[in-house]
PDB file of N, CA and C in Angstrom:
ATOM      1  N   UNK A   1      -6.332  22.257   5.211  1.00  0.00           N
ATOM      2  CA  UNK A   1      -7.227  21.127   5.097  1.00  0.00           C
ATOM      3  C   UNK A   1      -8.056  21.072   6.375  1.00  0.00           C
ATOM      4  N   UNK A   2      -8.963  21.114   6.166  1.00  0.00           N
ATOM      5  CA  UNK A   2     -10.263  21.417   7.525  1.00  0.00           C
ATOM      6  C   UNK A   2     -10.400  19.528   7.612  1.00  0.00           C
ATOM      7  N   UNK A   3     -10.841  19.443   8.980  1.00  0.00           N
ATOM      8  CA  UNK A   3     -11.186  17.948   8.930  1.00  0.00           C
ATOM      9  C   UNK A   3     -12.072  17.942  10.063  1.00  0.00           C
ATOM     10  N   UNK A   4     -13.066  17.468   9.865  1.00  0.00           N
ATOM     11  CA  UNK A   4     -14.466  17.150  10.588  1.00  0.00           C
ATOM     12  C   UNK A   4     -14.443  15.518  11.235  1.00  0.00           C
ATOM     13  N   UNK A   5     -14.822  15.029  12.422  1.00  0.00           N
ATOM     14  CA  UNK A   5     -14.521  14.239  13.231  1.00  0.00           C
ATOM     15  C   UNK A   5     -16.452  13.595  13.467  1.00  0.00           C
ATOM     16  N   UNK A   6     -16.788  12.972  13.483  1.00  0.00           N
ATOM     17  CA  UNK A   6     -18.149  12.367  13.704  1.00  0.00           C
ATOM     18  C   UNK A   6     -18.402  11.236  14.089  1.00  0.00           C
ATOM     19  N   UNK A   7     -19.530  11.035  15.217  1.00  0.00           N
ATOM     20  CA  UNK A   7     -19.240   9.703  15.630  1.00  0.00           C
ATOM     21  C   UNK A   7     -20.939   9.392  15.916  1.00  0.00           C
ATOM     22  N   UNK A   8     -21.150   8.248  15.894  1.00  0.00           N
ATOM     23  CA  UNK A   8     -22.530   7.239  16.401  1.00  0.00           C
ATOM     24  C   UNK A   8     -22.979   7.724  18.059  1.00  0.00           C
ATOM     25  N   UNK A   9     -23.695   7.024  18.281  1.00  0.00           N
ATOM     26  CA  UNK A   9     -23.890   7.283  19.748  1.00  0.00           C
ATOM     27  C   UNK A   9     -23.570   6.743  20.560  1.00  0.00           C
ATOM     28  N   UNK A  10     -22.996   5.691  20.522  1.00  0.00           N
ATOM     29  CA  UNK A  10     -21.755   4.716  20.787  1.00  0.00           C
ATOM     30  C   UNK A  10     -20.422   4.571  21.252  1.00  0.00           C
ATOM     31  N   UNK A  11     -20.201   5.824  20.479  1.00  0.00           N
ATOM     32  CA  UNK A  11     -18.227   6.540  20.549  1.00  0.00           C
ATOM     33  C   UNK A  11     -18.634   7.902  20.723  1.00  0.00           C
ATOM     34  N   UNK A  12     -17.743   8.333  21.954  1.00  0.00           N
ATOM     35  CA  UNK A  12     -17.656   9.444  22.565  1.00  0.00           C
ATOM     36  C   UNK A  12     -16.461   9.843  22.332  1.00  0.00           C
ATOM     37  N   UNK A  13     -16.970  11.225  21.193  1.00  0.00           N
ATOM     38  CA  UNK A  13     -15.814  12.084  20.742  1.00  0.00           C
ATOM     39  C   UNK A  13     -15.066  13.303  21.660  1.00  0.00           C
ATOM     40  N   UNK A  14     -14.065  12.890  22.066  1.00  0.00           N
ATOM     41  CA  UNK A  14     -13.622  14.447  22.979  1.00  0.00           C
ATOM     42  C   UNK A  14     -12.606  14.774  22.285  1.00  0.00           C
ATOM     43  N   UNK A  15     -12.549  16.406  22.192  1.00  0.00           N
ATOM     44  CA  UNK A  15     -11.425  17.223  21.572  1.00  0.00           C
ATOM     45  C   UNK A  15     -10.128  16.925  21.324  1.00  0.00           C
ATOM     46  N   UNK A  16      -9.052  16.290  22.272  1.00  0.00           N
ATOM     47  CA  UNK A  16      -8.331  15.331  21.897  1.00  0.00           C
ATOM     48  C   UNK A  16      -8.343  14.388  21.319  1.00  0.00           C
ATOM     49  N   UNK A  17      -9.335  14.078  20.854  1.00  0.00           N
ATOM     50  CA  UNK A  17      -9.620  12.404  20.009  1.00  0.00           C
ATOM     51  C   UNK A  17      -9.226  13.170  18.244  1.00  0.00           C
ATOM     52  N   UNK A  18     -10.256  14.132  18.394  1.00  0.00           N
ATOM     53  CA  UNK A  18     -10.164  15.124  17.315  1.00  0.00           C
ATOM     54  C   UNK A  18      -9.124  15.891  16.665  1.00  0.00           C
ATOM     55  N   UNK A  19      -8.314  16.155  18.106  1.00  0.00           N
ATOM     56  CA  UNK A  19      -6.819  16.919  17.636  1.00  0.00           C
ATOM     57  C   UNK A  19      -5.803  15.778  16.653  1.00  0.00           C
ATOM     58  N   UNK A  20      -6.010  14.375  17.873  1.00  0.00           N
ATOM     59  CA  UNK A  20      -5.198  13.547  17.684  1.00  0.00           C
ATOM     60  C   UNK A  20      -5.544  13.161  15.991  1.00  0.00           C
ATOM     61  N   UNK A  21      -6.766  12.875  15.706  1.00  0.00           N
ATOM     62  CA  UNK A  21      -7.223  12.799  13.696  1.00  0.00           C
ATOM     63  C   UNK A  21      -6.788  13.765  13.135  1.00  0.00           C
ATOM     64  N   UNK A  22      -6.945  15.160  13.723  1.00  0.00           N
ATOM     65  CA  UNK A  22      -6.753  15.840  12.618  1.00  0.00           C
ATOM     66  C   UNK A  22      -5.127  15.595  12.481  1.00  0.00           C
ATOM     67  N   UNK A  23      -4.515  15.634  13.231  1.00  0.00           N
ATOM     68  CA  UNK A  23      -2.869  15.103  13.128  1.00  0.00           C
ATOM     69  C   UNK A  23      -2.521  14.193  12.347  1.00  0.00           C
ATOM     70  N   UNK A  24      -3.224  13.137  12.903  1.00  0.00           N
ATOM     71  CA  UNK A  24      -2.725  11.913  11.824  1.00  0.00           C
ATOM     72  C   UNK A  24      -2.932  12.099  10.807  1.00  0.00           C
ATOM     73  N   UNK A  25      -4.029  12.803   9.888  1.00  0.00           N
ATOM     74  CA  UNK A  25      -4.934  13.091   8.554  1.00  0.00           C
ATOM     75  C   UNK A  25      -3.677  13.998   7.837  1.00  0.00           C
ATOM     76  N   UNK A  26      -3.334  15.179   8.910  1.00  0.00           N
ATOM     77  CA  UNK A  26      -2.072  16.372   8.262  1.00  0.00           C
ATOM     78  C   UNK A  26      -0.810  15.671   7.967  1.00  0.00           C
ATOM     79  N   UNK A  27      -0.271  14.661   8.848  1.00  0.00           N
ATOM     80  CA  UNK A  27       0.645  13.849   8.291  1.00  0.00           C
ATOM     81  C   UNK A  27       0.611  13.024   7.469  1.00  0.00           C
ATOM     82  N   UNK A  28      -0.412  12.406   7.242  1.00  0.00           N
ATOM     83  CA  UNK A  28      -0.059  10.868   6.497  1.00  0.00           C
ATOM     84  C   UNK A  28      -0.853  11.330   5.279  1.00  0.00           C
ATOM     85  N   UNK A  29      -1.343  12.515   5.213  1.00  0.00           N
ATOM     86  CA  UNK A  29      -1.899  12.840   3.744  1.00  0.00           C
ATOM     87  C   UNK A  29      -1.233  14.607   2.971  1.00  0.00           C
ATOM     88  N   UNK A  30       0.025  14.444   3.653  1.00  0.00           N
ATOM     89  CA  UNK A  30       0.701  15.904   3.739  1.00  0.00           C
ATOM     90  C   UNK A  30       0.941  15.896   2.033  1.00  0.00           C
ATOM     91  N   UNK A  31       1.231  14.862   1.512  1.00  0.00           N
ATOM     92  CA  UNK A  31       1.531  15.415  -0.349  1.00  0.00           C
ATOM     93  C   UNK A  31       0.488  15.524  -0.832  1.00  0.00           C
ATOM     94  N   UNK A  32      -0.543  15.342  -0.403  1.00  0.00           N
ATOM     95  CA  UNK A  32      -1.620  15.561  -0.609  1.00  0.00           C
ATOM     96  C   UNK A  32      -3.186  16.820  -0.908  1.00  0.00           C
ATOM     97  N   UNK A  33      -2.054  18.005   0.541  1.00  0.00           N
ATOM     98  CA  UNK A  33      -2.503  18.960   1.158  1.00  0.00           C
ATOM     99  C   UNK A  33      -3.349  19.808   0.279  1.00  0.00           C
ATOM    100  N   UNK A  34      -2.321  20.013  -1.234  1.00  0.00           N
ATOM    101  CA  UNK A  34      -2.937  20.857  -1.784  1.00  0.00           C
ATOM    102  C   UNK A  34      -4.410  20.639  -2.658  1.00  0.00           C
ATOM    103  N   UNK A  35      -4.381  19.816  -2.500  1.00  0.00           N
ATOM    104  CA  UNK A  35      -5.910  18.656  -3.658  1.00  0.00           C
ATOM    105  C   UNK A  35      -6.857  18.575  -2.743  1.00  0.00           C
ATOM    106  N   UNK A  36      -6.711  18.672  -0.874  1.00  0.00           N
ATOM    107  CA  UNK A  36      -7.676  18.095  -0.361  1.00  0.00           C
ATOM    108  C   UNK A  36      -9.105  19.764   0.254  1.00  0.00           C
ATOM    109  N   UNK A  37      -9.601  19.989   0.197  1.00  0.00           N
ATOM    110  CA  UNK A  37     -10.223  21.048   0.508  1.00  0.00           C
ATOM    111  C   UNK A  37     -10.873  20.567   2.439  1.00  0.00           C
ATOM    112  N   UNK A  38     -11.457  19.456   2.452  1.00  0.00           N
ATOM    113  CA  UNK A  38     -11.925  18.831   3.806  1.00  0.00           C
ATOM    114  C   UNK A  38     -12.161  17.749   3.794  1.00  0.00           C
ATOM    115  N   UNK A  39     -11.663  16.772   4.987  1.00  0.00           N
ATOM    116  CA  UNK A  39     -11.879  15.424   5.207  1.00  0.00           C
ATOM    117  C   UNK A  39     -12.884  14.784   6.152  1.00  0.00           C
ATOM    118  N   UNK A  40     -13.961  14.276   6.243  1.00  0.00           N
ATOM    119  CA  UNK A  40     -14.748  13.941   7.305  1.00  0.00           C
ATOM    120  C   UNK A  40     -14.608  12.609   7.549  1.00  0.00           C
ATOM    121  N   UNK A  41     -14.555  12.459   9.395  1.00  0.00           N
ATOM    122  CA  UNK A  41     -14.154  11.204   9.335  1.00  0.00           C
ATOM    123  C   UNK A  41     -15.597  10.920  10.258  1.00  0.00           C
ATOM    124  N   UNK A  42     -15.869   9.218   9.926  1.00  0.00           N
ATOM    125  CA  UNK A  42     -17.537   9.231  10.460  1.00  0.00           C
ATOM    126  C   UNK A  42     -17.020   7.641  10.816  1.00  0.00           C
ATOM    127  N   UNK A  43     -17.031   7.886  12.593  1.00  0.00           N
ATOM    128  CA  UNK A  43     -17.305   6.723  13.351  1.00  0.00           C
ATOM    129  C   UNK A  43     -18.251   5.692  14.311  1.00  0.00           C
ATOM    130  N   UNK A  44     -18.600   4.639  13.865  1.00  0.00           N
ATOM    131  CA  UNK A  44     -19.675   4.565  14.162  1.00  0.00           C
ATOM    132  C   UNK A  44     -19.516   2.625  15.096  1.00  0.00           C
ATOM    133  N   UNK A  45     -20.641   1.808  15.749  1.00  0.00           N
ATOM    134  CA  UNK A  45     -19.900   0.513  16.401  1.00  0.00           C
ATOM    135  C   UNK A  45     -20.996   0.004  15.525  1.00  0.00           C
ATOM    136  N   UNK A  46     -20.818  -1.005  14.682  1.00  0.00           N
ATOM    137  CA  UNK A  46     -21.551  -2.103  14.215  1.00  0.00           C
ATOM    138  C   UNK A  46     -21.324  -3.479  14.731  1.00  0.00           C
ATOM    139  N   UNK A  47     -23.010  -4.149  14.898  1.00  0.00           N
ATOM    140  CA  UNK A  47     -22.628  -5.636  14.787  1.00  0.00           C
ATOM    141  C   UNK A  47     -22.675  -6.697  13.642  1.00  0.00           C
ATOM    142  N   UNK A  48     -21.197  -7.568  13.881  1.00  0.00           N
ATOM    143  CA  UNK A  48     -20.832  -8.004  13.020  1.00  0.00           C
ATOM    144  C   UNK A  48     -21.311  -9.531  13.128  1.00  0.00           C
ATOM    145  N   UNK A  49     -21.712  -9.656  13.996  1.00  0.00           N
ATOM    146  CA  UNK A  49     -22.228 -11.276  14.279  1.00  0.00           C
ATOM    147  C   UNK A  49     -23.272 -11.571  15.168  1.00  0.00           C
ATOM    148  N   UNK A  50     -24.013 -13.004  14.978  1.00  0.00           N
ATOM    149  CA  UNK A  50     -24.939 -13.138  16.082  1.00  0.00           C
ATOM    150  C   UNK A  50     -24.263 -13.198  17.386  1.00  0.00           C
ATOM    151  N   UNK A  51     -23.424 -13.354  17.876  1.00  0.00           N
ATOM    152  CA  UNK A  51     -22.764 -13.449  18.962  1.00  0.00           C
ATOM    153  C   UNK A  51     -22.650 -12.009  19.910  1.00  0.00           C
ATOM    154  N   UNK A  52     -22.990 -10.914  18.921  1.00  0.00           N
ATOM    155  CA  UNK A  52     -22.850  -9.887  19.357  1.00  0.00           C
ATOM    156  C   UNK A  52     -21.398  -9.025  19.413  1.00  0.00           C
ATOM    157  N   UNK A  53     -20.771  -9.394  19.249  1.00  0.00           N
ATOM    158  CA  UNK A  53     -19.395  -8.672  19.265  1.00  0.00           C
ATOM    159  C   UNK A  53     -19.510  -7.413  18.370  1.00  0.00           C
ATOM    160  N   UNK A  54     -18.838  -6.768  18.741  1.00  0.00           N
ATOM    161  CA  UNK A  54     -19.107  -5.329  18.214  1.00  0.00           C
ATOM    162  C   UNK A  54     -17.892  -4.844  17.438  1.00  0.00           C
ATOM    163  N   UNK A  55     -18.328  -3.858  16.581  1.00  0.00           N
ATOM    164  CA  UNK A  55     -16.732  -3.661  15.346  1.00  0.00           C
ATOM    165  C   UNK A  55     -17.204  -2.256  15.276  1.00  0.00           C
ATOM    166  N   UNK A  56     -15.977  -1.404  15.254  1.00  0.00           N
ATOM    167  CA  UNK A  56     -16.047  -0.162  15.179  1.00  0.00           C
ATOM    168  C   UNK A  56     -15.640   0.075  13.543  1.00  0.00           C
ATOM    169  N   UNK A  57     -16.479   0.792  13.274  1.00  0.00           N
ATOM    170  CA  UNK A  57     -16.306   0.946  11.410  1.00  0.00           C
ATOM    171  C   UNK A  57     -16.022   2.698  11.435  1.00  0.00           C
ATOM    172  N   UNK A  58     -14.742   2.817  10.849  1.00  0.00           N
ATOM    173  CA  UNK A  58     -14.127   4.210  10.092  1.00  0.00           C
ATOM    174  C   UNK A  58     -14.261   4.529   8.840  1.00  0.00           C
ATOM    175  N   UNK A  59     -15.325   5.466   8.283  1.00  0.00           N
ATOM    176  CA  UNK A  59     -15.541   5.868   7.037  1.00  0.00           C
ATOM    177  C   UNK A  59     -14.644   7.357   6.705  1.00  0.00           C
ATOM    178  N   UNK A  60     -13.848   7.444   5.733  1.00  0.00           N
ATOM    179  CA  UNK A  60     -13.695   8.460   5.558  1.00  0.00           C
ATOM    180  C   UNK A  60     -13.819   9.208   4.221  1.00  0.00           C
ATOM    181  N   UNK A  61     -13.954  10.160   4.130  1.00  0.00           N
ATOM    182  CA  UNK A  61     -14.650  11.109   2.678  1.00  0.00           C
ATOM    183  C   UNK A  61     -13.482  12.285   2.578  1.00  0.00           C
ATOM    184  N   UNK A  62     -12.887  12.241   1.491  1.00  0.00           N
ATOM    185  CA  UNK A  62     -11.800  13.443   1.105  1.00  0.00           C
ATOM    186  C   UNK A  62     -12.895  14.331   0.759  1.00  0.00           C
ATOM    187  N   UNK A  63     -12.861  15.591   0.504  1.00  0.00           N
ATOM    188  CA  UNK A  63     -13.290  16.650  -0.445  1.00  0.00           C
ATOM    189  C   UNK A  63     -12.263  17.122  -0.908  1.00  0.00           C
ATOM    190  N   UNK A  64     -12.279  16.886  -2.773  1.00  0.00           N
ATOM    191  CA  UNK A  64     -11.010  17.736  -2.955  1.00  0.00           C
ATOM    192  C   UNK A  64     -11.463  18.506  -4.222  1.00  0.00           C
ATOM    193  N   UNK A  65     -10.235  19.264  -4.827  1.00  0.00           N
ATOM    194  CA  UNK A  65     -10.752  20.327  -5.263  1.00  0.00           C
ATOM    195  C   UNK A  65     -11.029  20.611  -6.519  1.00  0.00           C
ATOM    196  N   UNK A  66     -10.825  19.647  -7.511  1.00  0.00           N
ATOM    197  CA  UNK A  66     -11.038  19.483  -9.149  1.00  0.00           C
ATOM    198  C   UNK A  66     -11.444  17.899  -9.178  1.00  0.00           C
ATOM    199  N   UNK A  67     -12.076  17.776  -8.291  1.00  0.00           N
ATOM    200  CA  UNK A  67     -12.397  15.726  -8.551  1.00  0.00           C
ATOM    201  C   UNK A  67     -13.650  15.778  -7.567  1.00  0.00           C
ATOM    202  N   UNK A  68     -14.596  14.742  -7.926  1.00  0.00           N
ATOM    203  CA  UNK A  68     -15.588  13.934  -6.855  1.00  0.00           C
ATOM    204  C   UNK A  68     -14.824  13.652  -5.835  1.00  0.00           C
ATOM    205  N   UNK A  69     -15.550  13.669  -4.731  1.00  0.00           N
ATOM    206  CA  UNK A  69     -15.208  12.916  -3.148  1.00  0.00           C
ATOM    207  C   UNK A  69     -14.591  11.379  -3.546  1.00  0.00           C
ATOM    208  N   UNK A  70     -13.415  11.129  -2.301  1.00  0.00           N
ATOM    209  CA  UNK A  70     -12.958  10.374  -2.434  1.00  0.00           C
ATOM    210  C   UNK A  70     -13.468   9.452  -0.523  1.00  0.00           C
ATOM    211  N   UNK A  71     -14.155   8.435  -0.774  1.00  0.00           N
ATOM    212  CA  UNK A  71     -14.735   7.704   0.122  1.00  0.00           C
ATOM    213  C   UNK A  71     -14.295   6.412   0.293  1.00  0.00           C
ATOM    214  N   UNK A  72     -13.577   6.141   1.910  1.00  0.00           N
ATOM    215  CA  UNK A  72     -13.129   4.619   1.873  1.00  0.00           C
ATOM    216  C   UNK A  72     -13.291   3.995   3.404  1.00  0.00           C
ATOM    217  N   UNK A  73     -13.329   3.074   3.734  1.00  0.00           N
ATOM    218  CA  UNK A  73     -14.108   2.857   4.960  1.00  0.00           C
ATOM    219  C   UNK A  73     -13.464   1.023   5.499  1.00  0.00           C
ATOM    220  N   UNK A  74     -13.491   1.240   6.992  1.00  0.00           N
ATOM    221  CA  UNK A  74     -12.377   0.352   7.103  1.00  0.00           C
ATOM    222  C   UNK A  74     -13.182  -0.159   8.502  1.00  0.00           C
ATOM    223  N   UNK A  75     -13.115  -1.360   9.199  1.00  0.00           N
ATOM    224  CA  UNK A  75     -13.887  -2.344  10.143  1.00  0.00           C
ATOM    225  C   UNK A  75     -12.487  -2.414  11.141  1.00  0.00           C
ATOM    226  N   UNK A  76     -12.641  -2.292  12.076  1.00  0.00           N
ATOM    227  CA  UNK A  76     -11.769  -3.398  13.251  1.00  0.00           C
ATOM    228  C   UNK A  76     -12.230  -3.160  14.744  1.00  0.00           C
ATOM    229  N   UNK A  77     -11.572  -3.992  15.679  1.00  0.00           N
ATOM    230  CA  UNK A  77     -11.802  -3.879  16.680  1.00  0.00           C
ATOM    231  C   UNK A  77     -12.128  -3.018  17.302  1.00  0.00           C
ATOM    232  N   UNK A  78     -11.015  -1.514  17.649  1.00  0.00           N
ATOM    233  CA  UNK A  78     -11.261  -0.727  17.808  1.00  0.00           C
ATOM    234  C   UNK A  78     -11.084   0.761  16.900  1.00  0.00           C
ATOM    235  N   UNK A  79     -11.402   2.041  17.694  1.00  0.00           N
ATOM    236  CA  UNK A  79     -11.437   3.276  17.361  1.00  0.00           C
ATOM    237  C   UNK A  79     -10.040   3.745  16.016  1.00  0.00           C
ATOM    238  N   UNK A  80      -9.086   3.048  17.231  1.00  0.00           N
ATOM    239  CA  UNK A  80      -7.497   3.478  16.620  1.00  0.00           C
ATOM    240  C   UNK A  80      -7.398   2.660  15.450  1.00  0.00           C
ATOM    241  N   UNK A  81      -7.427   1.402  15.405  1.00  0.00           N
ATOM    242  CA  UNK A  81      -7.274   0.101  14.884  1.00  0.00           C
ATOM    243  C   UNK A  81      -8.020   0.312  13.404  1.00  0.00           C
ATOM    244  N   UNK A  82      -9.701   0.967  13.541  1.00  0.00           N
ATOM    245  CA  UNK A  82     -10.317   1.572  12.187  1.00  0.00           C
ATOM    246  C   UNK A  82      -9.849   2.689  11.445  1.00  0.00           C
ATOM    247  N   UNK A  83      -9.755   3.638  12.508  1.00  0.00           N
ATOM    248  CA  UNK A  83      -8.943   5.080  12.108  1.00  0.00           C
ATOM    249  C   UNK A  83      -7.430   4.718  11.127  1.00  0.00           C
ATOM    250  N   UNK A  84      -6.678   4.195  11.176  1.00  0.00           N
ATOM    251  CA  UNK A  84      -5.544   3.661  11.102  1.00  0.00           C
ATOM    252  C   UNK A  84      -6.035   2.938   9.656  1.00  0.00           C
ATOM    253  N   UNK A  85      -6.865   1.968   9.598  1.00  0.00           N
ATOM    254  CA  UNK A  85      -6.921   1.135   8.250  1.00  0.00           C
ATOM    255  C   UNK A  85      -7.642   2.141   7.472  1.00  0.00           C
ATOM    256  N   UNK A  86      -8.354   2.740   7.536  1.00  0.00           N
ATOM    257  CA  UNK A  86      -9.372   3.492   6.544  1.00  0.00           C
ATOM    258  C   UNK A  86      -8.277   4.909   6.104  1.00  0.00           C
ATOM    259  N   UNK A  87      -7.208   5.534   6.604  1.00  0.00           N
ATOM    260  CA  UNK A  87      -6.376   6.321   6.563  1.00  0.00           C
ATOM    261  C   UNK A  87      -5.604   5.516   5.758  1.00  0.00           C
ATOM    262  N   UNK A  88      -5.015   4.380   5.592  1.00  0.00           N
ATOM    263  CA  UNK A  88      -4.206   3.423   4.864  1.00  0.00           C
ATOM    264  C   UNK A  88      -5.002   3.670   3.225  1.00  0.00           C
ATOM    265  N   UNK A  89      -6.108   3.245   3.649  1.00  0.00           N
ATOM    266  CA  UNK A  89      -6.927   3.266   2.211  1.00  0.00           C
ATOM    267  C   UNK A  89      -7.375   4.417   1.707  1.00  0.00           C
ATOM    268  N   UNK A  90      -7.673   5.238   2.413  1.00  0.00           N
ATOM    269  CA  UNK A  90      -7.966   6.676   1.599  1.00  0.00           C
ATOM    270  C   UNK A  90      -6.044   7.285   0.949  1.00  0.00           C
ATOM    271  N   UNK A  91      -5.707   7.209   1.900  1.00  0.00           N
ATOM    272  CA  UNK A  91      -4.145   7.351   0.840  1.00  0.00           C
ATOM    273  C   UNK A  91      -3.718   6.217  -0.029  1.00  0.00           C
ATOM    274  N   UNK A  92      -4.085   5.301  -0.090  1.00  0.00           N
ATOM    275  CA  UNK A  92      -4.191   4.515  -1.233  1.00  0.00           C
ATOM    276  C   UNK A  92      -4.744   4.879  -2.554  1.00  0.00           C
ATOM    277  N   UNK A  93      -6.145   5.431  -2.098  1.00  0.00           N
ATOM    278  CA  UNK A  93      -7.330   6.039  -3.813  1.00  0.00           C
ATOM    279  C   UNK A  93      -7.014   7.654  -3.698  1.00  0.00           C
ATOM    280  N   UNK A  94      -6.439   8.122  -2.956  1.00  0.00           N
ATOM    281  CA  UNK A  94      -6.431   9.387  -3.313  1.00  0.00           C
ATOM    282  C   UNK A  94      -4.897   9.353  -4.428  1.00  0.00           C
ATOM    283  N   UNK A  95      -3.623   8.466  -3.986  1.00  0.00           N
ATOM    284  CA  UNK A  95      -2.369   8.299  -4.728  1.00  0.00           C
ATOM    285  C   UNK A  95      -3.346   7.831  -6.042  1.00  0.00           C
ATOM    286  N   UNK A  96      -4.140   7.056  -6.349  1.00  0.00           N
ATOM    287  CA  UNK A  96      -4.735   6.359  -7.622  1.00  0.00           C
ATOM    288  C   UNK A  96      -5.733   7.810  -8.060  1.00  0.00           C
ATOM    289  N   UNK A  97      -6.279   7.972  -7.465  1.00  0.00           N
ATOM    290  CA  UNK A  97      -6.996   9.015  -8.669  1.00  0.00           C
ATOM    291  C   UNK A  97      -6.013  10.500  -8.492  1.00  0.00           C
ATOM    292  N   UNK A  98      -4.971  10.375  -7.977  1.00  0.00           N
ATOM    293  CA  UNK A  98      -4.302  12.111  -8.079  1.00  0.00           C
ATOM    294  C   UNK A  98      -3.414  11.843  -8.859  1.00  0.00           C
ATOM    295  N   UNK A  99      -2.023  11.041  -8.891  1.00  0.00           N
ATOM    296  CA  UNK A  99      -1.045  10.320  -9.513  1.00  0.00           C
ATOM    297  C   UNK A  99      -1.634  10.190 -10.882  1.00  0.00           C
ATOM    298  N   UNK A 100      -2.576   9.213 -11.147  1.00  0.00           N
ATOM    299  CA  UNK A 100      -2.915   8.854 -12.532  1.00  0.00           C
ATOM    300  C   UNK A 100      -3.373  10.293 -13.296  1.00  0.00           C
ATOM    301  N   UNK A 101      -3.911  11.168 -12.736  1.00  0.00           N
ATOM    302  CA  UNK A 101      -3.896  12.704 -13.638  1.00  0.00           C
ATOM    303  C   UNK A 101      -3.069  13.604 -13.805  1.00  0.00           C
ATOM    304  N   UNK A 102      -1.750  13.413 -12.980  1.00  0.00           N
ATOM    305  CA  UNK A 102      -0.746  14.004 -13.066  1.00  0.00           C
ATOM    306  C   UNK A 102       0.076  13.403 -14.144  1.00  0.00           C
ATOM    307  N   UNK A 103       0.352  11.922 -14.116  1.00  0.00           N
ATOM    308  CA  UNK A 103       0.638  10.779 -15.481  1.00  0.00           C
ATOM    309  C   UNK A 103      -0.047  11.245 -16.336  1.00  0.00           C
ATOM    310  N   UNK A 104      -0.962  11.692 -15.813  1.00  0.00           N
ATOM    311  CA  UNK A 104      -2.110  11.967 -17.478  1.00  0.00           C
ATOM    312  C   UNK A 104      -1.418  13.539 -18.669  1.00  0.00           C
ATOM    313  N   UNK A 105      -1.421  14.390 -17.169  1.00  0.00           N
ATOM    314  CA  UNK A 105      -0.921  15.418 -17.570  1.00  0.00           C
ATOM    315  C   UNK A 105       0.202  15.485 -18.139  1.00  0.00           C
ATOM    316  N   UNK A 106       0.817  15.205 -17.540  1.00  0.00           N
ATOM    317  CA  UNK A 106       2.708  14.487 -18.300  1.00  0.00           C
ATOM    318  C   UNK A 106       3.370  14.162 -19.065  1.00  0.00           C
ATOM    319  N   UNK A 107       1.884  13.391 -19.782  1.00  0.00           N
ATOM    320  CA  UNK A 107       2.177  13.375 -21.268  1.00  0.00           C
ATOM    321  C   UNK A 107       2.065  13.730 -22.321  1.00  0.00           C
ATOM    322  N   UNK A 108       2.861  13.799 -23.127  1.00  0.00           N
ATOM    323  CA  UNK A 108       3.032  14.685 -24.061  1.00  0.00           C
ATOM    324  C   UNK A 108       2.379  13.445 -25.347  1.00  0.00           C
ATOM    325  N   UNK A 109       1.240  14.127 -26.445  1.00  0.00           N
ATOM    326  CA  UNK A 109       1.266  13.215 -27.511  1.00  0.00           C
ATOM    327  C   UNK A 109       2.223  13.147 -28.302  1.00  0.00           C
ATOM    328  N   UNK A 110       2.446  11.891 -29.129  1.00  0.00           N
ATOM    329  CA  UNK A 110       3.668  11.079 -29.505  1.00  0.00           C
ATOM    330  C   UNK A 110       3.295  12.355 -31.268  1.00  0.00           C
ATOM    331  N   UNK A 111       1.998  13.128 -31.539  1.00  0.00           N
ATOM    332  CA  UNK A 111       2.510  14.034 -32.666  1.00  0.00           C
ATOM    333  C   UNK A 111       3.220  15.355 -32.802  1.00  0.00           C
ATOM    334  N   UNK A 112       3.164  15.637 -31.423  1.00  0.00           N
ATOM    335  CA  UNK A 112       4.621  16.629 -30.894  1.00  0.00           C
ATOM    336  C   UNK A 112       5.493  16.677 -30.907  1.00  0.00           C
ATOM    337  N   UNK A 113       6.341  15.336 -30.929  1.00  0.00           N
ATOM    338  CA  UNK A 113       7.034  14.709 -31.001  1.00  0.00           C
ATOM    339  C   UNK A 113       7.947  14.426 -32.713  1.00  0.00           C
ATOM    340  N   UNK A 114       7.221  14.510 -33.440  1.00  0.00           N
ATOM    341  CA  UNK A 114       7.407  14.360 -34.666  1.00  0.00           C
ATOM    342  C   UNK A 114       7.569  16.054 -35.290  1.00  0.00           C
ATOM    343  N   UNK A 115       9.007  15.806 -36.183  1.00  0.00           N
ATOM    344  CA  UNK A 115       9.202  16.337 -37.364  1.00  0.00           C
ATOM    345  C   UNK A 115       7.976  16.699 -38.661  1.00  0.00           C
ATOM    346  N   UNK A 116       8.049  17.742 -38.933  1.00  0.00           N
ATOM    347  CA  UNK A 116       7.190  17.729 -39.910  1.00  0.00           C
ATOM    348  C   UNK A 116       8.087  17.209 -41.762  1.00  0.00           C
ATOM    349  N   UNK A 117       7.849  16.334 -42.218  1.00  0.00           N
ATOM    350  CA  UNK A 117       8.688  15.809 -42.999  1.00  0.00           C
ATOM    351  C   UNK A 117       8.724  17.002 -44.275  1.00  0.00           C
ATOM    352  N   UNK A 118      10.285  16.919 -44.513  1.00  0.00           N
ATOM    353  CA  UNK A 118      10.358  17.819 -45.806  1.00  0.00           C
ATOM    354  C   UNK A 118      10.335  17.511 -47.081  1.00  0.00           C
ATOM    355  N   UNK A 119       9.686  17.595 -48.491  1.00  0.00           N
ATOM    356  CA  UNK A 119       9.760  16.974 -49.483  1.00  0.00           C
ATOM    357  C   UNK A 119      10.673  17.626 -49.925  1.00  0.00           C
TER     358      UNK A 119
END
């Protein structure tokens, strides 16, 4: 699983920041491994109020390998704090759209099931 790291001009990405994602991404999406082809993660600081306070927003995009991109995107304080919720939620829709086709697959129709009746 390749994983691409991207950031605003705002957040300064260094190679450890990068090692440290791609880590978290290999663990917390490891049942995953085989469905995912590449993950890009895109960080960026938005403002969230007139006051000015600033919110770091984590988007992330699965590429996987028999399905559309899977895209989910998460707000907080900081770097870790976004990284962390948007990783919560992309393993959330990736369990919902991978799970539900495997359920899909699984089942067997209920006329397979049946005897062919003898007169």
């Amino acid at each position: 699983m390749q994983v691409q790291v991207r950031a605003s001009s705002g957040i300064e990405i260094r190679e450890a920041t990068e090692r440290w994602a791609s880590e978290e991404l290999n663990e917390g999406l490891a049942r995953f491994r085989a469905e995912i082809t590449r993950i890009e993660v895109y960080l960026s600081e938005e403002r969230k109020s007139a006051a000015g306070t600033e919110d770091t927003r984590c988007a992330m995009e699965a590429r996987l390998a028999r399905h559309p991109a899977v895209t989910v995107s998460h707000h907080a304080g900081g770097v870790d704090e976004s990284f962390r919720g948007a990783l919560r939620k992309l393993r959330h829709a990736l369990e919902s759209v991978l799970d539900r086709e495997a359920d899909h697959r699984d089942r067997q129709s209920i006329r397979h099931d049946l005897d062919p009746v003898a007169d």
